[in-house]
Protein backbone atom coordinates (compact mmCIF):
# COMPACT_ATOMS: atom_id res chain seq x y z
CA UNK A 1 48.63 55.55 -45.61
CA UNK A 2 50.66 53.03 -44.12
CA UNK A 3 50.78 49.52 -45.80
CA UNK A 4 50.47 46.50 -43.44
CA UNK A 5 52.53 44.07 -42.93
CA UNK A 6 50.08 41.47 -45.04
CA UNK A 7 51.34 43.21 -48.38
CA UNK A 8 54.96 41.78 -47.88
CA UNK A 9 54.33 37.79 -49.07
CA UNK A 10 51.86 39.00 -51.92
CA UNK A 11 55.11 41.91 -53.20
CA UNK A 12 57.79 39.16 -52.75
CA UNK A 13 55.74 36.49 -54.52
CA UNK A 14 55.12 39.03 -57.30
CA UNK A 15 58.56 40.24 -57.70
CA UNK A 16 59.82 36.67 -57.45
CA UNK A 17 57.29 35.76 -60.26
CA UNK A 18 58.74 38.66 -62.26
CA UNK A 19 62.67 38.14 -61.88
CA UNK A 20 62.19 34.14 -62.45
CA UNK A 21 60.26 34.93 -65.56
CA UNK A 22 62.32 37.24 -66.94
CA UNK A 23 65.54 35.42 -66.41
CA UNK A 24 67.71 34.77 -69.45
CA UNK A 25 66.58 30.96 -71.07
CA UNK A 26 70.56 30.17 -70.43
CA UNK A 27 69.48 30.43 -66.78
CA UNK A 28 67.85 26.81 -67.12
CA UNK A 29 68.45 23.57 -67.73
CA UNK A 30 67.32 21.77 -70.33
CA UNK A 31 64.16 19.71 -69.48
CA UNK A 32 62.17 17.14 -70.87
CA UNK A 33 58.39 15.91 -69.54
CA UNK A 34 56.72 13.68 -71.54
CA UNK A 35 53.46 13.25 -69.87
CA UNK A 36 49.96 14.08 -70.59
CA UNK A 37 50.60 17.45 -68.68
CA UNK A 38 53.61 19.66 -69.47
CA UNK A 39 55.59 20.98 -65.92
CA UNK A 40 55.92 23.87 -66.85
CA UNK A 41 52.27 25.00 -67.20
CA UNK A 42 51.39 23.77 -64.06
CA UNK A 43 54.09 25.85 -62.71
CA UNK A 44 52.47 29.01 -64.28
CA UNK A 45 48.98 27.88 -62.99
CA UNK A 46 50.20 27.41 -59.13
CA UNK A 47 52.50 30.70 -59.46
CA UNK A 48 49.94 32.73 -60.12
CA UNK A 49 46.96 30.71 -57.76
CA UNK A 50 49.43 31.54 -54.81
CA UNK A 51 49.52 35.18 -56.16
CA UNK A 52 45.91 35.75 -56.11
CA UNK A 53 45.70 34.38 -52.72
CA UNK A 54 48.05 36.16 -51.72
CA UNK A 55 47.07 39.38 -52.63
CA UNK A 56 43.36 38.42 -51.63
CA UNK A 57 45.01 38.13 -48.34
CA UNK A 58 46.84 41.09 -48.25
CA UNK A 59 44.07 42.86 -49.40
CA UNK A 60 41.68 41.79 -46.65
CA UNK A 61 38.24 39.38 -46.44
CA UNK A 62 35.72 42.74 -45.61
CA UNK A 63 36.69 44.58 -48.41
CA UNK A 64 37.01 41.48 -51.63
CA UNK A 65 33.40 41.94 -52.65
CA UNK A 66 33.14 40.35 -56.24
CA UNK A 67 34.14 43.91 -58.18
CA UNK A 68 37.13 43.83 -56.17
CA UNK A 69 37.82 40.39 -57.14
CA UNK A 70 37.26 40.79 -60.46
CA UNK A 71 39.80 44.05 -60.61
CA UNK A 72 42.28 41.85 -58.66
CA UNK A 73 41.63 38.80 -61.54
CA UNK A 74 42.10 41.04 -64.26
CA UNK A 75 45.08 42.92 -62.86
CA UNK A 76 46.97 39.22 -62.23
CA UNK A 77 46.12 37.85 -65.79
CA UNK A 78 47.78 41.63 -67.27
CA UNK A 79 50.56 41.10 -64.96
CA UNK A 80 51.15 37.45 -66.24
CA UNK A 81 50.13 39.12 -70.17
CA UNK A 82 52.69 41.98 -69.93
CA UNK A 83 55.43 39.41 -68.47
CA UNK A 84 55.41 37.12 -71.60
CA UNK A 85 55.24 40.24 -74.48
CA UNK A 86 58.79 41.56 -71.82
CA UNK A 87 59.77 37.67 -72.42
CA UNK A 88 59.39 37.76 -75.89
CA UNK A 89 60.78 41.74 -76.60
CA UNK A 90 63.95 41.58 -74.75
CA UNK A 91 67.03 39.52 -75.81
CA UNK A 92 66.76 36.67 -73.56
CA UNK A 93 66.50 33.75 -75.42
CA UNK A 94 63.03 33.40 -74.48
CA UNK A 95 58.94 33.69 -76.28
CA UNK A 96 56.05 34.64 -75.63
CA UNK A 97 53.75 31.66 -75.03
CA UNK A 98 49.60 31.70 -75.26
CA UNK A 99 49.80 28.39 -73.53
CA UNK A 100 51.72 30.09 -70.27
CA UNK A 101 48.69 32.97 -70.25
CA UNK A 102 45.92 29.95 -70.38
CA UNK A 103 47.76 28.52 -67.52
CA UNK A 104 48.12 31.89 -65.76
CA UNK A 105 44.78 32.78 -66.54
CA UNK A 106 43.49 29.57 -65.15
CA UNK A 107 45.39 29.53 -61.69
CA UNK A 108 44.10 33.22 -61.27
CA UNK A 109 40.69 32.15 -61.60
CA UNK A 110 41.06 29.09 -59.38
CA UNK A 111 42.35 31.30 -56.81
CA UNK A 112 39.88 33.86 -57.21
CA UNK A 113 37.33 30.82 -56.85
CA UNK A 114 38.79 29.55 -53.75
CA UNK A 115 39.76 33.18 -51.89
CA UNK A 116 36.61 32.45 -49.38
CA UNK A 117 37.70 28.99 -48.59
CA UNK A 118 40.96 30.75 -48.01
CA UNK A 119 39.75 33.14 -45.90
CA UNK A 120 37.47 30.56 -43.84
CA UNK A 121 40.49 28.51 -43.20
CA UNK A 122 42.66 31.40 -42.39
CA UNK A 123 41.82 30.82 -38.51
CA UNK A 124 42.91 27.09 -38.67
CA UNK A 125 46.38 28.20 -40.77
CA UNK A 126 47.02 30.53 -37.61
CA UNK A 127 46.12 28.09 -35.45
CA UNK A 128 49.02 25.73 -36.98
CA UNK A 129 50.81 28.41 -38.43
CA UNK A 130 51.51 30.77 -35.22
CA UNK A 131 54.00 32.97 -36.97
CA UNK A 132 51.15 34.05 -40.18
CA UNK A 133 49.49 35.79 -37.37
CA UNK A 134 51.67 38.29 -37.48
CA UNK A 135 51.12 39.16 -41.13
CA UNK A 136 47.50 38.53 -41.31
């Protein structure tokens, strides 16, 4: 089986997600928001939206009927689960965080919400967007 060329933004994005996670603390400045929503969850909650999409993509609009969906949900929010225990178990000066699976958890829903929207709009983006034909 050959893969298509639509799995290479969803891999990157999910590799990208991985190695920035799991990046020693040291790797980042020190950063204070004080606002009524912290940065850094809504960072986690539009990593993991894109990665839905993109895998909803990837995976094609004909075959996400709602099990599908729901096995691509629950395999995002164990990614994002088995990335903060990694955080938290190896020696990188960083923790594992409930708050950062909420946020996960909730961009993987919104996305899973939104993947027919997506995939309405996907002739419009291609429209704009000549060079997503290619992957798409």
């Amino acid at each position: 089986m050959r893969l298509s060329r639509a799995y290479i933004p969803a891999g990157i994005w999910t590799a990208f997600i991985a190695s920035s996670c799991l990046l020693p603390a040291s790797a980042f400045n020190e950063f204070s928001f004080d606002s009524i929503f912290e940065l850094d969850k809504l960072i986690h909650l539009t990593l993991y939206f894109v990665l839905i999409i993109l895998w909803s993509l990837a995976i094609g609009k004909q075959s996400l009927e709602n099990k599908k969906k729901l096995s691509l949900l629950l395999y995002v929010v164990l990614f994002g689960v088995i990335i903060e225990v990694l955080q938290s178990s190896m020696s990188l000066g960083r923790h594992y965080d409930i708050e950062d699976i909420i946020a996960n958890t909730i961009g993987s829903i919104i996305g899973v919400l939104l993947i027919p929207f997506v995939h309405n709009k996907k002739p419009l983006i291609k429209k704009y967007l000549p060079f997503i034909d290619k992957l798409y």
